[in-house]
Protein backbone atom coordinates (compact mmCIF):
# COMPACT_ATOMS: atom_id res chain seq x y z
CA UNK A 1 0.00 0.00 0.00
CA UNK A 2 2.99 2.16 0.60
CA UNK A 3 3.94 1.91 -2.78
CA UNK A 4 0.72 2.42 -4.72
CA UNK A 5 0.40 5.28 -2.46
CA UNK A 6 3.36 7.32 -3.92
CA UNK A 7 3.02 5.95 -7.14
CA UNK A 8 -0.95 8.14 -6.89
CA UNK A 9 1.23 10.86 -5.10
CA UNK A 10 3.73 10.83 -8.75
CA UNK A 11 0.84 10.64 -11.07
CA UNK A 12 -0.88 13.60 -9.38
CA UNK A 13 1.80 15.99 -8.71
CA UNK A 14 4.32 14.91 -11.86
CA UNK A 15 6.36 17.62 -12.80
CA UNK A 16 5.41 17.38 -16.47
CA UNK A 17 1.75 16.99 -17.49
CA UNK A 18 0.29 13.73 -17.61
CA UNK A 19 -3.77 13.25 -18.95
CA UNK A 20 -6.22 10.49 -20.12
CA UNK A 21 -8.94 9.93 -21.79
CA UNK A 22 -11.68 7.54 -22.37
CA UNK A 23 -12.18 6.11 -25.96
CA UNK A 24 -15.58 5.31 -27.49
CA UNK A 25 -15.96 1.93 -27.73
CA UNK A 26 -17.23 1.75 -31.15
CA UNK A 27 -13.95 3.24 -32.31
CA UNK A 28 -13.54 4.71 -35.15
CA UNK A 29 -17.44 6.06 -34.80
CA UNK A 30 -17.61 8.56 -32.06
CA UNK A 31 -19.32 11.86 -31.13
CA UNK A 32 -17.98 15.16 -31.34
CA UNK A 33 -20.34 16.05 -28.32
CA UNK A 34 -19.70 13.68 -25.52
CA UNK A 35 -16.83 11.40 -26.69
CA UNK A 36 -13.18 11.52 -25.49
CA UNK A 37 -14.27 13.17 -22.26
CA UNK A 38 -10.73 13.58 -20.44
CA UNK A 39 -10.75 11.58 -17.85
CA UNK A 40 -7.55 12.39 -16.04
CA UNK A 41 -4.92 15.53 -15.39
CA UNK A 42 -2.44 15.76 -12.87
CA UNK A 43 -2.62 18.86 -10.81
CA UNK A 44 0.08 21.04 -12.72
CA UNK A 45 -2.27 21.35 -15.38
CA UNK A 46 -3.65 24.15 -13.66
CA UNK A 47 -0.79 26.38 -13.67
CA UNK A 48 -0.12 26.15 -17.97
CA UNK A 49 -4.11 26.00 -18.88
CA UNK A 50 -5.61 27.94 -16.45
CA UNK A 51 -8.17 25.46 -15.42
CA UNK A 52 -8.57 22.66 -12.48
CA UNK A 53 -8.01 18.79 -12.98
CA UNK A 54 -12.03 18.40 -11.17
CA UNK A 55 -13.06 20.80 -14.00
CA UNK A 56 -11.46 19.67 -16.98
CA UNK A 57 -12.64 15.99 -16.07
CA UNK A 58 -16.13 16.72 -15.39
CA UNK A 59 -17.62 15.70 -18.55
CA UNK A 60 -15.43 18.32 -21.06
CA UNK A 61 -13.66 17.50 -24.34
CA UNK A 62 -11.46 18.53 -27.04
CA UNK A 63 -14.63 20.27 -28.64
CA UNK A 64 -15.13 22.59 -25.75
CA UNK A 65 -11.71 23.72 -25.02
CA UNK A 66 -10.08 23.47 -28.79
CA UNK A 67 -13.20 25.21 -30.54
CA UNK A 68 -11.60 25.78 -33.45
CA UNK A 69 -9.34 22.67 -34.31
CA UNK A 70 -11.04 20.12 -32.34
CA UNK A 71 -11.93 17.89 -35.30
CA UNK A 72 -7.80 17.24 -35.23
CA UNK A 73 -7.70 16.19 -32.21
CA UNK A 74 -10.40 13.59 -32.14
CA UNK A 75 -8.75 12.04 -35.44
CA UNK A 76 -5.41 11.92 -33.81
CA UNK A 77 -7.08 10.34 -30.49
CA UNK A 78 -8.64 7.69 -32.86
CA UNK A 79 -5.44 7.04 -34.44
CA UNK A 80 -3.65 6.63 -31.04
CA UNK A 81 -6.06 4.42 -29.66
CA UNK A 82 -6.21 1.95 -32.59
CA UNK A 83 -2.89 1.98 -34.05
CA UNK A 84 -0.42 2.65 -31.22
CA UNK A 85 -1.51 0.52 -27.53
CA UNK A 86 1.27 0.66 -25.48
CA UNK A 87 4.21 0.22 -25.96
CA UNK A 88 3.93 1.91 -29.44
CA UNK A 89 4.35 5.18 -28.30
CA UNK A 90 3.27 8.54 -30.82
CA UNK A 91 5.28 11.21 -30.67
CA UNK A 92 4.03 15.05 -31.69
CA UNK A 93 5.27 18.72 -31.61
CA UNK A 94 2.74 21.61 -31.68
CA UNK A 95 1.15 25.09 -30.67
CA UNK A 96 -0.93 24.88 -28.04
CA UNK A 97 -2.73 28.24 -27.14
CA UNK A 98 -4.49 27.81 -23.63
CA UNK A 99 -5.90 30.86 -20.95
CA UNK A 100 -2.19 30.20 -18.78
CA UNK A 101 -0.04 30.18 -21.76
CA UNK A 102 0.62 30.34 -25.44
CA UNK A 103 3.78 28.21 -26.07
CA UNK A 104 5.22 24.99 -28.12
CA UNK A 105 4.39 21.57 -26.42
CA UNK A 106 6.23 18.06 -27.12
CA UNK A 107 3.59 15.14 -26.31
CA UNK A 108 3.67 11.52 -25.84
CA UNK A 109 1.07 9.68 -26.60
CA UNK A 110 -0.12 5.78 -25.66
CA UNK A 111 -3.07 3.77 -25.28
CA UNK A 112 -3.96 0.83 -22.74
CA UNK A 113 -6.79 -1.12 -21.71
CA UNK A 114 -8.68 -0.33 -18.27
CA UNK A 115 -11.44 -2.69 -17.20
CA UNK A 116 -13.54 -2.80 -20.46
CA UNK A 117 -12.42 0.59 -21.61
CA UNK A 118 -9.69 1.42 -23.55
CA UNK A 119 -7.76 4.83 -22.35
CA UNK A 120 -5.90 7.51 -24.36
CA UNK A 121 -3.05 8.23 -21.68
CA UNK A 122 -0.61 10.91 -22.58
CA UNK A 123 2.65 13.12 -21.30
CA UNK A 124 3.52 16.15 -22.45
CA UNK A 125 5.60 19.27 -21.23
CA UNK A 126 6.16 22.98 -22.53
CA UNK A 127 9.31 23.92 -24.64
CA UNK A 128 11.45 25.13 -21.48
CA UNK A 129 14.63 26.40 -21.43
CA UNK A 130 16.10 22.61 -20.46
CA UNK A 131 14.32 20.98 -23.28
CA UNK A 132 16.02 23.86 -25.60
CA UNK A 133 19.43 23.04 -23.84
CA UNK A 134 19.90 26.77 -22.29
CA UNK A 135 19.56 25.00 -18.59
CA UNK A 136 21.04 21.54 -18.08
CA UNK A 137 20.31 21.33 -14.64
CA UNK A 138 17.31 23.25 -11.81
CA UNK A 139 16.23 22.68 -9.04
CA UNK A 140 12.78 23.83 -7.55
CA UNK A 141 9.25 22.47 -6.36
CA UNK A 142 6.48 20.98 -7.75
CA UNK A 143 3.34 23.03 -8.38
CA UNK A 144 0.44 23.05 -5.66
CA UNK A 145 -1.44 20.23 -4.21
CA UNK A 146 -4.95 20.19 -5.43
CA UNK A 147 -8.23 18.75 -4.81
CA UNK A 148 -8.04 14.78 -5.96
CA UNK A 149 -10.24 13.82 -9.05
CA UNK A 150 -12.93 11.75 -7.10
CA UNK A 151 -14.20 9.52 -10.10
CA UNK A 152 -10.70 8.47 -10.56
CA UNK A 153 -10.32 4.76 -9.25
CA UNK A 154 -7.49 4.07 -6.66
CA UNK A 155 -6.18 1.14 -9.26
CA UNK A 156 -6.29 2.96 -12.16
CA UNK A 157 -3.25 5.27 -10.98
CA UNK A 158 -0.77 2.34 -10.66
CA UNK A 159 -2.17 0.53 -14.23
CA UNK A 160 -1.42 4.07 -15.94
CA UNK A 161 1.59 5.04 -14.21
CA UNK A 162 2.84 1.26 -15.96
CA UNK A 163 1.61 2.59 -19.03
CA UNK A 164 3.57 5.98 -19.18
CA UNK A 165 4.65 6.79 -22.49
CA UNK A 166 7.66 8.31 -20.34
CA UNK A 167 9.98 5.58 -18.49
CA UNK A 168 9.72 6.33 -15.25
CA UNK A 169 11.07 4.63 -11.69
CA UNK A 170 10.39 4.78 -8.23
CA UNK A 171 13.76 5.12 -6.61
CA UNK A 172 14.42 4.41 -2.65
CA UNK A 173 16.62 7.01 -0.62
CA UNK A 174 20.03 5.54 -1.65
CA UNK A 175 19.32 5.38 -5.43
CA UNK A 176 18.19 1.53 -5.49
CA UNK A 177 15.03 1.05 -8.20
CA UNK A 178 11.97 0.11 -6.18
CA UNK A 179 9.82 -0.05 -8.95
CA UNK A 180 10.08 0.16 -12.80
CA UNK A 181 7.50 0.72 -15.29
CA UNK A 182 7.18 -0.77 -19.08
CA UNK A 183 9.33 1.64 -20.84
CA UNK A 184 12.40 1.62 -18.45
CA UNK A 185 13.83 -1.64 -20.09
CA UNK A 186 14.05 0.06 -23.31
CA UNK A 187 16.02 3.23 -21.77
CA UNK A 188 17.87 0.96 -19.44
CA UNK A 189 21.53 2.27 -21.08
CA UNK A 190 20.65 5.31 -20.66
CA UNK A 191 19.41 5.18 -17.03
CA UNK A 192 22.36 4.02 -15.95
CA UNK A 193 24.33 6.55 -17.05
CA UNK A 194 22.50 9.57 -16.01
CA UNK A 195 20.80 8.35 -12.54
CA UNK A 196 24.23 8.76 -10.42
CA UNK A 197 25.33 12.54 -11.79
CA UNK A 198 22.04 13.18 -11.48
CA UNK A 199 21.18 11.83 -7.60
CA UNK A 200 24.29 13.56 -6.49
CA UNK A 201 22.97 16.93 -8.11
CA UNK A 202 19.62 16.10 -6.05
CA UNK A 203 21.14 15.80 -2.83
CA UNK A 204 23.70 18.10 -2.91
CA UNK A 205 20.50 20.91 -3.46
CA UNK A 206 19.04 19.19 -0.56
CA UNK A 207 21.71 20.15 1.40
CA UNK A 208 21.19 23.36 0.72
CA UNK A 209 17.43 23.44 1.08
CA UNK A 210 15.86 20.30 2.02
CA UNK A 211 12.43 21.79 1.22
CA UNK A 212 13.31 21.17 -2.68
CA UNK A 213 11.13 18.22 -4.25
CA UNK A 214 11.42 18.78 -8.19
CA UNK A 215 14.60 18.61 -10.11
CA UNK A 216 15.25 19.11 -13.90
CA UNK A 217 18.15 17.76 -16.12
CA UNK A 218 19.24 17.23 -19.71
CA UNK A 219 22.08 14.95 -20.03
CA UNK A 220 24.18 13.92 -23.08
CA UNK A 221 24.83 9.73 -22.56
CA UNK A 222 28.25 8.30 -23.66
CA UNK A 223 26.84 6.68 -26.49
CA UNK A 224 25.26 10.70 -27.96
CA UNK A 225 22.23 10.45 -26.58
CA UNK A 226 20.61 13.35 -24.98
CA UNK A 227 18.14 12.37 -22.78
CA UNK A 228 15.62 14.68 -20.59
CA UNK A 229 15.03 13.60 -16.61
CA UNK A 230 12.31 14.85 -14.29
CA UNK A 231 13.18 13.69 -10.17
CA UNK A 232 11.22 14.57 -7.62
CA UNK A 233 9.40 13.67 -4.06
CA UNK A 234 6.27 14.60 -4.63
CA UNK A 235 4.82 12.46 -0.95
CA UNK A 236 6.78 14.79 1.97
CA UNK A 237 5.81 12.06 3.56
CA UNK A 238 8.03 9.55 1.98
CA UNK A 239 11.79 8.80 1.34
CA UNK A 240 10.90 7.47 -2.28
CA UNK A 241 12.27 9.45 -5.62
CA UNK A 242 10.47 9.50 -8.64
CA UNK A 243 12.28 9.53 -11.64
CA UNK A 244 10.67 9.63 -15.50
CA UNK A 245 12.94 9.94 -18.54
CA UNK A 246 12.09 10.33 -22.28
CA UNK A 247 14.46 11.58 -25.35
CA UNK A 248 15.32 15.09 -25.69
CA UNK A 249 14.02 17.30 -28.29
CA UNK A 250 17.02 18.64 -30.31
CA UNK A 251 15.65 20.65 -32.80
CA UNK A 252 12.47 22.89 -32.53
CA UNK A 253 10.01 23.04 -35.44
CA UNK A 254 7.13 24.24 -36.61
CA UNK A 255 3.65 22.82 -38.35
CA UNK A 256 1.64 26.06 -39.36
């Protein structure tokens, strides 16, 4: 129970967005109107769009907050859902224009099967100054607690957090992996290169300020590979890390 409970704890307060979605079951028919609803957002969604988790996920979808190009986003989430179940894992780059912010976003893209439902689950994160390569390294803290999304099942948080179309760990005090989800085999190389530079960064900030709980790196691995890292401790309550991983974008473009 200990580690289901910081593995909710991650999901909710991840330093990079994470979101789901619930698929129409008669896929590729759906309804502009009703279908897609989102069904999850962790709670720094509020501070880039604006809006609440318990809002967004009660009953809205791509038509009422895209207005104007939602008819994209339903194709892609039909795409997603029947051509790329996890691990196949969709990669896009676009402009997203929300109340909070106007920027570039990179998202990740999976689906997986919950109960009888199948679930779009995605990550994604704003074009900051570490994903451009300005800042290889900062340390800071993860965005406000909010209200929990109460139609969210307890079990679902573990089952997605395995599905992440990020890698991502659960790392005791001294570095040891506690817990591993499905894409950390395929990054394993690179995990083991970057995890020690980067623990030593976290606790040397902690000696410094031990109120710290969200660290950001880029790292280049011996073999070329530049690889963005998100650690944090997002349960004060707990000595477990949480680390997620992904690819770095290298070069920023543009789809008008």
């Amino acid at each position: 129970m200990i580690l289901e409970h910081f593995i909710r704890c991650a999901m909710r307060r991840s330093p990079f967005v994470i979101y789901a979605k619930v698929a129409p079951p008669n896929l590729p028919l759906y309804n502009e109107d009703s279908d897609f609803p989102y069904f999850f957002f962790s709670d720094n969604i509020k501070s880039i769009y604006g809006l609440t988790p318990q809002f967004l996920c009660s009953g809205r979808n791509a038509k009422a907050d895209h207005p104007d190009d939602y008819q994209n986003y339903f194709k892609d989430d039909v795409g997603v859902c029947q051509r790329f179940k996890h691990p196949k894992i969709k990669r896009i780059v676009e402009h997203w224009r929300m109340p909070a912010m106007h920027t570039t976003v990179l998202i990740r893209k999976t689906a997986m099967d919950f109960g009888v439902d199948r679930h779009l689950l995605g990550c994604f994160s704003p074009f900051d100054d570490v994903e451009l390569g300005v800042t290889s390294f900062c340390a800071g803290k993860l965005p406000e607690r909010l209200k929990e999304i109460e139609t969210v099942p307890e079990e679902w948080y573990v089952a997605a957090w395995k599905h992440l179309p990020n890698a991502a760990m659960v790392l005791d005090g001294d570095g040891t992996v506690v817990e591993a989800n499905a894409l950390v085999t395929s990054h394993k190389g690179e995990i083991d290169s970057v995890m020690k530079p980067c623990l030593e960064q976290v606790y040397s900030t902690l000696e410094l300020d031990s109120s710290l709980d969200s660290w950001k790196f880029w790292k280049k691995t011996p073999e070329g590979n530049k690889v963005r890292i998100w650690i944090s401790r997002p349960d004060p309550e707990s000595s477990y890390f949480h680390m997620s991983l992904r690819p770095k974008h290298d070069i920023l473009t543009f789809n008008f």
